[in-house]
N, C-alpha and C. Protein backbone atom coordinates (compact mmCIF):
# COMPACT_ATOMS: atom_id res chain seq x y z
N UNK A 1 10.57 -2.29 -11.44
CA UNK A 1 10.27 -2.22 -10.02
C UNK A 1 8.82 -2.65 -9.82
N UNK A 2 8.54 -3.52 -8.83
CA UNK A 2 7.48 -4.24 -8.59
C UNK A 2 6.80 -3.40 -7.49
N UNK A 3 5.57 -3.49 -7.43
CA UNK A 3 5.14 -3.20 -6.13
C UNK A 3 4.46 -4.45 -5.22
N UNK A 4 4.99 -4.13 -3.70
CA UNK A 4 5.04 -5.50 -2.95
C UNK A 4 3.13 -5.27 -2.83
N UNK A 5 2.72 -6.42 -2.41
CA UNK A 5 1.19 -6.38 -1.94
C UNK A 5 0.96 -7.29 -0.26
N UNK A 6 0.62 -6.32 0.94
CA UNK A 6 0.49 -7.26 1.84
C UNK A 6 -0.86 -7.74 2.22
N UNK A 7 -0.83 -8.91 2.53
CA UNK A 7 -2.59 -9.39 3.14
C UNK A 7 -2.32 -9.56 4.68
N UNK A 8 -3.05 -8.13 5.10
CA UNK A 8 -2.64 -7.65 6.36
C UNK A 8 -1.34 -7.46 6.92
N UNK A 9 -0.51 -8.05 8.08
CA UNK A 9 0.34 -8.04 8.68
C UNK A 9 1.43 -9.05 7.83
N UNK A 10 0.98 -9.42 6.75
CA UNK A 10 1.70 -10.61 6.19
C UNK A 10 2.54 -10.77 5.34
N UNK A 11 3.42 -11.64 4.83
CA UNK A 11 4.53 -10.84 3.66
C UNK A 11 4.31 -10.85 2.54
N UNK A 12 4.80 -9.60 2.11
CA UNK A 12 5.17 -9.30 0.96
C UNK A 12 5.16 -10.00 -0.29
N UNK A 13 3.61 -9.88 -1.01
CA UNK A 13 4.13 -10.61 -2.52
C UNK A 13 4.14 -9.86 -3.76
N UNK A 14 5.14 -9.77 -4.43
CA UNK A 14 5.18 -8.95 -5.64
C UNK A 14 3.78 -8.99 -6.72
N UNK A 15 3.40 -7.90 -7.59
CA UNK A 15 2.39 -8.17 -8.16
C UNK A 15 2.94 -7.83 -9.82
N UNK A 16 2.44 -9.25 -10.06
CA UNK A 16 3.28 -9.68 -11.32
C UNK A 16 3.28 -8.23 -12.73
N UNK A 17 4.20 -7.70 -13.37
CA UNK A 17 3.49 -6.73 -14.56
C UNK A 17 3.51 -5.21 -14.00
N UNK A 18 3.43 -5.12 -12.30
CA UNK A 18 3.23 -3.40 -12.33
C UNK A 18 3.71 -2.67 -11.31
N UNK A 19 4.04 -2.15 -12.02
CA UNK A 19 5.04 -1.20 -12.02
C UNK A 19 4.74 0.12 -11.52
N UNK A 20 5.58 0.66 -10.32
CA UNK A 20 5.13 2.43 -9.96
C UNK A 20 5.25 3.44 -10.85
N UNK A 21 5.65 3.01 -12.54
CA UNK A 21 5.65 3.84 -13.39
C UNK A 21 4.82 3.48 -13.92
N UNK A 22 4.07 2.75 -14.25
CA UNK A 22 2.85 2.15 -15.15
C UNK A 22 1.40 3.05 -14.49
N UNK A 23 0.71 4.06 -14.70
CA UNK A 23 -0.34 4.45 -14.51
C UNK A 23 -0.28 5.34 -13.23
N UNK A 24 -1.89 5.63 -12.66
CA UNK A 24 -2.04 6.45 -11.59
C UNK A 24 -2.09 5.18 -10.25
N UNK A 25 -1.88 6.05 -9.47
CA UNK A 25 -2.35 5.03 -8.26
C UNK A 25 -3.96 4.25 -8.00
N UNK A 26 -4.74 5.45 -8.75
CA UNK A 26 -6.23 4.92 -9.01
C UNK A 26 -6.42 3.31 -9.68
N UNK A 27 -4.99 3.48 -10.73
CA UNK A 27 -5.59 1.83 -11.39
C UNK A 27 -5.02 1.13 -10.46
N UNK A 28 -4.56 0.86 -9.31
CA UNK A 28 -4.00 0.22 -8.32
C UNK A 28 -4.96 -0.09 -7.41
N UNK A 29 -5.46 1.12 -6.66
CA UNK A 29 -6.28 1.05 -5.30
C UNK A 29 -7.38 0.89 -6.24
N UNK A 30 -8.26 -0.91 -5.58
CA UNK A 30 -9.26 -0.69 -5.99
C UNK A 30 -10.28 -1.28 -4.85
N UNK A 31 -11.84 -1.24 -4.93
CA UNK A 31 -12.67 -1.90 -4.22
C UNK A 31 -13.10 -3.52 -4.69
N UNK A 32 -13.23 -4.04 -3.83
CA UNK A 32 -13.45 -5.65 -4.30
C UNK A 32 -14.98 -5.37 -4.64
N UNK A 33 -15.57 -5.58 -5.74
CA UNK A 33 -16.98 -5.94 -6.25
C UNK A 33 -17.43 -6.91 -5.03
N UNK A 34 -19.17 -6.43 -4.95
CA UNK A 34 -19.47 -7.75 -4.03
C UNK A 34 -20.11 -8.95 -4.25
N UNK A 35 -19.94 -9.16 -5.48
CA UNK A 35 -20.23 -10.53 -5.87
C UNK A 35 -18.68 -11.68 -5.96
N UNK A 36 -17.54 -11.08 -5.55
CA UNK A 36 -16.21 -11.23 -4.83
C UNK A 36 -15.97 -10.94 -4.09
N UNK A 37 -16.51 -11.12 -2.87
CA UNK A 37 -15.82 -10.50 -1.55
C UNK A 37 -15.06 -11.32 -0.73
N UNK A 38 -14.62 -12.74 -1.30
CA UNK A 38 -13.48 -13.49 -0.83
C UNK A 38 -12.11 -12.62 -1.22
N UNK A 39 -12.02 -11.92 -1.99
CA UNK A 39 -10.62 -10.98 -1.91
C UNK A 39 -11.04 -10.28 -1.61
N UNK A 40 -10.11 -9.42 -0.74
CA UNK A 40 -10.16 -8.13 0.20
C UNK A 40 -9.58 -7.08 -0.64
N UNK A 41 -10.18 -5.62 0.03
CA UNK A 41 -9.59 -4.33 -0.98
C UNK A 41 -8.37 -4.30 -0.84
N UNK A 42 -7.37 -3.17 -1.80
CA UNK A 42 -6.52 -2.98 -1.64
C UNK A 42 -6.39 -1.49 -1.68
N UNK A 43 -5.17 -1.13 -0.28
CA UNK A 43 -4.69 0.14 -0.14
C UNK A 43 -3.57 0.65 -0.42
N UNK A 44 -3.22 1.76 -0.75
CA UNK A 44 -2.42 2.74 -0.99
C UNK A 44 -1.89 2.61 0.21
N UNK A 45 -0.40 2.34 0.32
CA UNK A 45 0.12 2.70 1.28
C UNK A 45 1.97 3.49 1.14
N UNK A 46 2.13 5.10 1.88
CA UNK A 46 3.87 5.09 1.52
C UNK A 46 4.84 4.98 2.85
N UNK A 47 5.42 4.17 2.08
CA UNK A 47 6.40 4.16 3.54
C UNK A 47 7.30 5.29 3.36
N UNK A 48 7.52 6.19 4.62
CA UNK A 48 8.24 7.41 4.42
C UNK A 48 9.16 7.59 5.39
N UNK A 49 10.57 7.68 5.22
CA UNK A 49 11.31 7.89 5.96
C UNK A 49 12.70 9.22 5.73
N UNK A 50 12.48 10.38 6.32
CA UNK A 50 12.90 11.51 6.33
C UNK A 50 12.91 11.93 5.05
N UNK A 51 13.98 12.59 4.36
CA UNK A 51 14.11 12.66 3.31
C UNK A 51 13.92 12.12 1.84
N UNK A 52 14.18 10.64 2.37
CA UNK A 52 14.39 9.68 1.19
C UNK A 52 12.92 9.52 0.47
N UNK A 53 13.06 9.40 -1.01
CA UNK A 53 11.69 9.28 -1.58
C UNK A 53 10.84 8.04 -0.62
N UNK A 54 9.43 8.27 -1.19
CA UNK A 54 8.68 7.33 -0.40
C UNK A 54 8.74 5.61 -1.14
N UNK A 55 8.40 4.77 -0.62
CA UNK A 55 8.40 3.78 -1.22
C UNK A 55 6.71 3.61 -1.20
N UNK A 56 5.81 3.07 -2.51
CA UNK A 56 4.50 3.14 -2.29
C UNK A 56 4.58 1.29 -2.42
N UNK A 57 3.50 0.65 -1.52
CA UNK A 57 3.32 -0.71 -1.76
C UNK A 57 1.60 -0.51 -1.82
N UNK A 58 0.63 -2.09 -1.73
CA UNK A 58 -0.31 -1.64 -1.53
C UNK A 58 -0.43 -2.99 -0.42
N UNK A 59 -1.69 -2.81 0.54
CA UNK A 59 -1.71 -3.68 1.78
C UNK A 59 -3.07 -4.47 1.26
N UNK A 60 -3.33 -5.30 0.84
CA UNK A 60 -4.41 -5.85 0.74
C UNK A 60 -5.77 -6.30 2.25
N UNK A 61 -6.64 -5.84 2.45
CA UNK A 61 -7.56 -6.01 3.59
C UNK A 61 -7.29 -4.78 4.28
N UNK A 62 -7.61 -4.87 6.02
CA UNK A 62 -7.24 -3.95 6.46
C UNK A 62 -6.50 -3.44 7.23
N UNK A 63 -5.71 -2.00 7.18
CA UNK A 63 -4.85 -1.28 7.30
C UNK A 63 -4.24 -2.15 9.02
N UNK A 64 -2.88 -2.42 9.04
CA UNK A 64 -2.30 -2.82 10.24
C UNK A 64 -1.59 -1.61 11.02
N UNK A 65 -1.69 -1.72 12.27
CA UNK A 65 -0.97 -0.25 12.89
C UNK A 65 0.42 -0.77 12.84
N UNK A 66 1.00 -1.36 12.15
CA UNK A 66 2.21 -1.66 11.82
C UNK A 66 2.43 -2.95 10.90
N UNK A 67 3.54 -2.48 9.85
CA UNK A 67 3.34 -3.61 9.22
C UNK A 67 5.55 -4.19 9.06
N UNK A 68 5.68 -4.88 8.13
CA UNK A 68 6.90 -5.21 8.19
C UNK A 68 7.01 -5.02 6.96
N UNK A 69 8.81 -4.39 6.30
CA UNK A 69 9.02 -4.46 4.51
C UNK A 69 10.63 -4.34 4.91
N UNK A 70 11.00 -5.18 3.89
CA UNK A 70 12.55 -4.75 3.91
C UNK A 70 13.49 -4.65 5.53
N UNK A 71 12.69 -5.81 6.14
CA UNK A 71 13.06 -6.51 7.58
C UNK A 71 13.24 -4.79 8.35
N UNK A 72 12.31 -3.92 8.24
CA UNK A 72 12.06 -2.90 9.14
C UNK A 72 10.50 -3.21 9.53
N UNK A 73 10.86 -2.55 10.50
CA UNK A 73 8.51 -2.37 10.91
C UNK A 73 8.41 -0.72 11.23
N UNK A 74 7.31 -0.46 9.87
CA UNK A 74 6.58 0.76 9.94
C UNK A 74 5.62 0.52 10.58
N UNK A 75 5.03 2.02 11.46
CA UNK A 75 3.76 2.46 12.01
C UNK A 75 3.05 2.96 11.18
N UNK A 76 1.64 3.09 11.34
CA UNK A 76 0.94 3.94 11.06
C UNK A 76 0.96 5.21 11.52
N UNK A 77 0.57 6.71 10.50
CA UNK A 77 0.16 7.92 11.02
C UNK A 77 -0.79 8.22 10.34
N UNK A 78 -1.49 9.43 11.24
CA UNK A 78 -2.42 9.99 10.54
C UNK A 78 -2.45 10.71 9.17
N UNK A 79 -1.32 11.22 8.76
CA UNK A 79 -0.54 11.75 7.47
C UNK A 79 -1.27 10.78 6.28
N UNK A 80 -1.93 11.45 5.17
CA UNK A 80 -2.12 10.66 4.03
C UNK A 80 -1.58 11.43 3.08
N UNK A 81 -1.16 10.82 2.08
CA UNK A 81 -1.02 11.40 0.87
C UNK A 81 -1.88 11.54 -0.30
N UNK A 82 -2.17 12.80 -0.86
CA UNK A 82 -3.36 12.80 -1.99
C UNK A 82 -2.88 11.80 -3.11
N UNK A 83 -4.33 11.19 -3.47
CA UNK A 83 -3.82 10.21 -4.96
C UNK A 83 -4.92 10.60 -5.90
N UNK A 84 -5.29 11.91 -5.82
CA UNK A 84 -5.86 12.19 -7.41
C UNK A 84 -7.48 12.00 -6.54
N UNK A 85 -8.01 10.80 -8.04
CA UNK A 85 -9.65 10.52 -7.91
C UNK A 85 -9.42 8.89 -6.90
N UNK A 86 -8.45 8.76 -7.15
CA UNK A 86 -8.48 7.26 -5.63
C UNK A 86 -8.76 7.37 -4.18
N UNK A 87 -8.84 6.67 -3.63
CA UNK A 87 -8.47 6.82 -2.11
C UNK A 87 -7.17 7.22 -1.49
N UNK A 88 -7.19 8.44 -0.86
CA UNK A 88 -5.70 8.78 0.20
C UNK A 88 -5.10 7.46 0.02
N UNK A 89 -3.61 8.11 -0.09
CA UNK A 89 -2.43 7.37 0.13
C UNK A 89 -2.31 7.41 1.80
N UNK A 90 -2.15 6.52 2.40
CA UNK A 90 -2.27 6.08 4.22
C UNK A 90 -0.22 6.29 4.03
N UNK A 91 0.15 6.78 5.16
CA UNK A 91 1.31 7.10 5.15
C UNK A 91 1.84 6.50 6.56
N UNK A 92 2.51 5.64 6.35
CA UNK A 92 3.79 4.96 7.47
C UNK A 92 5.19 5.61 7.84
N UNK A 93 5.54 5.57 8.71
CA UNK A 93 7.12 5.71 9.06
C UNK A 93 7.41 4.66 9.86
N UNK A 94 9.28 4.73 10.20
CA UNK A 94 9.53 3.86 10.84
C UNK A 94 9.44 4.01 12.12
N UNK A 95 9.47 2.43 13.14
CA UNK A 95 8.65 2.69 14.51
C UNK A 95 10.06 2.28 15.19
């Protein structure tokens, strides 16, 4: 299982090698160094819908008050999820 990566509002590209079982979310969410700041950070994001486990992707740049996955469109909420020593997991549902 891949995790998708969006650059902003934009689609979905798989990131080659990793896996939501491979490590913490920390080796995921990271800050762009600024001697690279042509790539943008990347966030923790879960899409959550009632019951069903969350799906975690990460959004590359910054956070959209809605984004698109799996031809649904999630909102943003204020709801984060803890990720350890990383940055909050930002938590979506569907709109």
């Amino acid at each position: 299982m891949t995790i998708p990566v969006f650059s902003g509002a934009a689609v979905a590209r798989p990131v080659p090698g990793v896996s939501v079982l491979d490590g913490r979310m920390s080796d995921f969410v990271k800050e762009v160094p600024a001697q690279s700041p042509d790539e943008p950070d990347a966030h923790g994001v879960d899409l959550v819908d009632g019951d069903e486990p969350a799906v975690r992707i990460l959004v590359r740049g910054a956070l959209p008050a809605t984004l698109e996955h799996d031809g649904r469109t999630w909102a943003a909420t204020d709801e984060t999820h803890d990720a350890g020593d990383a940055p909050a997991i930002s938590v979506y549902r569907p709109a």
